[in-house]
N, C-alpha and C. Protein backbone atom coordinates (compact mmCIF):
# COMPACT_ATOMS: atom_id res chain seq x y z
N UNK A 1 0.84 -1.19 0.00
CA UNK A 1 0.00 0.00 0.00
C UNK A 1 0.88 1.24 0.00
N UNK A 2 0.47 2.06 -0.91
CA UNK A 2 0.89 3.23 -1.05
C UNK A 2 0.76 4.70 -0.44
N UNK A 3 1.90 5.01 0.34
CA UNK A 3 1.36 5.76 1.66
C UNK A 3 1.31 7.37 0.80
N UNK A 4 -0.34 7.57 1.28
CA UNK A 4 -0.14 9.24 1.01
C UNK A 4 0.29 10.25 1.37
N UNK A 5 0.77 10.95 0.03
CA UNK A 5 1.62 12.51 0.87
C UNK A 5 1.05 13.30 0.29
N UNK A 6 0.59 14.41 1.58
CA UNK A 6 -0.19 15.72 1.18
C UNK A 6 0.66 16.82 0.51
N UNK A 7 0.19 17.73 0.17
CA UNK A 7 1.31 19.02 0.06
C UNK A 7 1.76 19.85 1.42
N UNK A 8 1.27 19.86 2.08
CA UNK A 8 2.27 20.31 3.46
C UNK A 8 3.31 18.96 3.74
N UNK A 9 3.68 17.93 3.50
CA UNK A 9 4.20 17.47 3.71
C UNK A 9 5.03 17.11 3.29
N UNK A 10 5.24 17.50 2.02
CA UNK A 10 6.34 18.04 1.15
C UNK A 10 6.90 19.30 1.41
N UNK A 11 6.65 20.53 2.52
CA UNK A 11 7.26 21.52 2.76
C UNK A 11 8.50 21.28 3.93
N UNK A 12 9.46 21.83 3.75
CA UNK A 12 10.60 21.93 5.11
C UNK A 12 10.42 22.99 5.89
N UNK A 13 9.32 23.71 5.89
CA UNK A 13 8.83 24.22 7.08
C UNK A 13 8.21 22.94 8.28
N UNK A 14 6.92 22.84 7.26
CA UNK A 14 6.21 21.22 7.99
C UNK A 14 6.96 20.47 8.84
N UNK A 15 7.91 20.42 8.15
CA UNK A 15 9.26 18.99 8.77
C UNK A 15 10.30 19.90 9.91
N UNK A 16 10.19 21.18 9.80
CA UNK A 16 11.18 22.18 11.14
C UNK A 16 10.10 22.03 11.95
N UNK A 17 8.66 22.23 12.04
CA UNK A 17 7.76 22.60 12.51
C UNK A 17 7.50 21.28 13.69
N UNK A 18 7.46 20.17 12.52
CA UNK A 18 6.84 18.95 13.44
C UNK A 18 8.32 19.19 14.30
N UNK A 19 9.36 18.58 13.52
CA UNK A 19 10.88 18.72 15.11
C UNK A 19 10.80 19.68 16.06
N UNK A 20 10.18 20.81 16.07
CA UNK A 20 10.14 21.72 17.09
C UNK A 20 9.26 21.20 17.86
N UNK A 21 7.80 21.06 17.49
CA UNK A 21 7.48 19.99 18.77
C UNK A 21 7.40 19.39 19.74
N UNK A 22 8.49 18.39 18.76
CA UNK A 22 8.98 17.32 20.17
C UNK A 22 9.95 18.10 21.12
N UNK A 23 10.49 19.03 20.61
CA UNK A 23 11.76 19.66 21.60
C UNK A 23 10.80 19.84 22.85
N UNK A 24 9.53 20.69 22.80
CA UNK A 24 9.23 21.10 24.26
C UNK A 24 8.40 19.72 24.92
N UNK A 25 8.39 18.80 24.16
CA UNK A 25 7.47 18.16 24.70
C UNK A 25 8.64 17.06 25.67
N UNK A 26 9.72 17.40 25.42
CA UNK A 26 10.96 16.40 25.65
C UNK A 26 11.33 17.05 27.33
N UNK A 27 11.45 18.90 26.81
CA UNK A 27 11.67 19.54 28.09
C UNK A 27 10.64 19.23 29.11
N UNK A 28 9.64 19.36 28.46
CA UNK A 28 8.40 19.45 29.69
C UNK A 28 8.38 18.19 30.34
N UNK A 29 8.94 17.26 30.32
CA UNK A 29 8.77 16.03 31.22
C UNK A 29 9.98 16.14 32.62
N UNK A 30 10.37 17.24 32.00
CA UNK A 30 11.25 17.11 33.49
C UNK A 30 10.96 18.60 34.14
N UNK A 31 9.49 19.26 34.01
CA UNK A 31 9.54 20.18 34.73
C UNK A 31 7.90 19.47 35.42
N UNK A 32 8.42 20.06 36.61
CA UNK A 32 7.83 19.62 38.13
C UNK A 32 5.98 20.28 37.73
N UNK A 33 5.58 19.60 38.52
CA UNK A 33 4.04 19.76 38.96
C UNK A 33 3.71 21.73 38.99
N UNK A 34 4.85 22.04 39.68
CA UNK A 34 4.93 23.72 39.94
C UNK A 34 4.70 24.15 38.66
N UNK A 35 4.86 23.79 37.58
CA UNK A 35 5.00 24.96 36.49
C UNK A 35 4.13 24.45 35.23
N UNK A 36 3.73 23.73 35.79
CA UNK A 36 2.05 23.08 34.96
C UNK A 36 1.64 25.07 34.03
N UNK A 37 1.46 25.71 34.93
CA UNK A 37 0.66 26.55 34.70
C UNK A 37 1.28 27.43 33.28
N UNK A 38 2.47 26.81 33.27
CA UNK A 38 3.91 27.62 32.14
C UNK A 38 3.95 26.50 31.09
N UNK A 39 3.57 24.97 31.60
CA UNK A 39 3.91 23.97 30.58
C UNK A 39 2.68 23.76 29.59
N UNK A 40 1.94 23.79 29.71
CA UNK A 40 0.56 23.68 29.38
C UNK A 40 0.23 24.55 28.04
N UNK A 41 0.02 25.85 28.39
CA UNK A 41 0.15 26.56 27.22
C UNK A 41 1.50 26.50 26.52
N UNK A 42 2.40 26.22 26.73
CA UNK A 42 3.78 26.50 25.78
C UNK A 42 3.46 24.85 24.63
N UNK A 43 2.88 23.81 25.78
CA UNK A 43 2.51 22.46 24.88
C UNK A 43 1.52 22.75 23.52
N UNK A 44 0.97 23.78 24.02
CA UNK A 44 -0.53 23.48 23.04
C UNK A 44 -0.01 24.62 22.06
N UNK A 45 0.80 25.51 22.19
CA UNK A 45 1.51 26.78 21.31
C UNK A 45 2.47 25.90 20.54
N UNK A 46 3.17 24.97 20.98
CA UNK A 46 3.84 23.98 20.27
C UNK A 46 3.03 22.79 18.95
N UNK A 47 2.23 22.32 19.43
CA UNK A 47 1.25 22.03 18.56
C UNK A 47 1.07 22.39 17.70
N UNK A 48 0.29 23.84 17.29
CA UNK A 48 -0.84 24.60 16.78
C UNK A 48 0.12 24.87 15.69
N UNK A 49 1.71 25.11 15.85
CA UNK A 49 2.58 25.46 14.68
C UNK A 49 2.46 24.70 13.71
N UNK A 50 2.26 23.39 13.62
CA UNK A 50 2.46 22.33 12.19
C UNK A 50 1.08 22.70 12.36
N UNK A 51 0.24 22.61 13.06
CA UNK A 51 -1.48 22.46 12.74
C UNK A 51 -1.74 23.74 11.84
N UNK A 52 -1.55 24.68 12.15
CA UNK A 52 -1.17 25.97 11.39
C UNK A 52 -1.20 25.71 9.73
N UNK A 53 0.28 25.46 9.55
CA UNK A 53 0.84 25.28 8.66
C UNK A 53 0.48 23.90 7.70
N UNK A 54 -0.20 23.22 8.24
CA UNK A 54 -0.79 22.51 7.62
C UNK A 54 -2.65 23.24 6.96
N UNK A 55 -3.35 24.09 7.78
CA UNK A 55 -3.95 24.84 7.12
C UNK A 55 -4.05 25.56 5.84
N UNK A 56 -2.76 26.72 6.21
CA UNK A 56 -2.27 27.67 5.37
C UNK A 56 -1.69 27.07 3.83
N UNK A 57 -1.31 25.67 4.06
CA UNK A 57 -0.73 25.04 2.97
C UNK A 57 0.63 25.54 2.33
């Protein structure tokens, strides 16, 4: 089976975008219960970048 590729997924934004990502999602496991309130939104601001850009095309 032949796996599909969209056109954002042919961009090297897409592909900086998704790796940025994981960077905070890597940090945020080693920050404490205290800073929930700092990790939380920076997770979901991390996200929204490829989700974005997968919109905009």
């Amino acid at each position: 089976m032949l796996a599909t590729m969209f056109d954002h997924d042919r961009l090297g934004v897409y592909e900086l975008a998704i790796e940025y990502t994981a960077e905070p999602f890597a940090v945020a496991k080693a920050l404490p219960g205290l800073h929930r309130h700092a990790r939380d939104p920076w997770l979901r601001a991390a996200q929204s970048i490829p989700l974005i850009r997968c919109l905009l095309g």
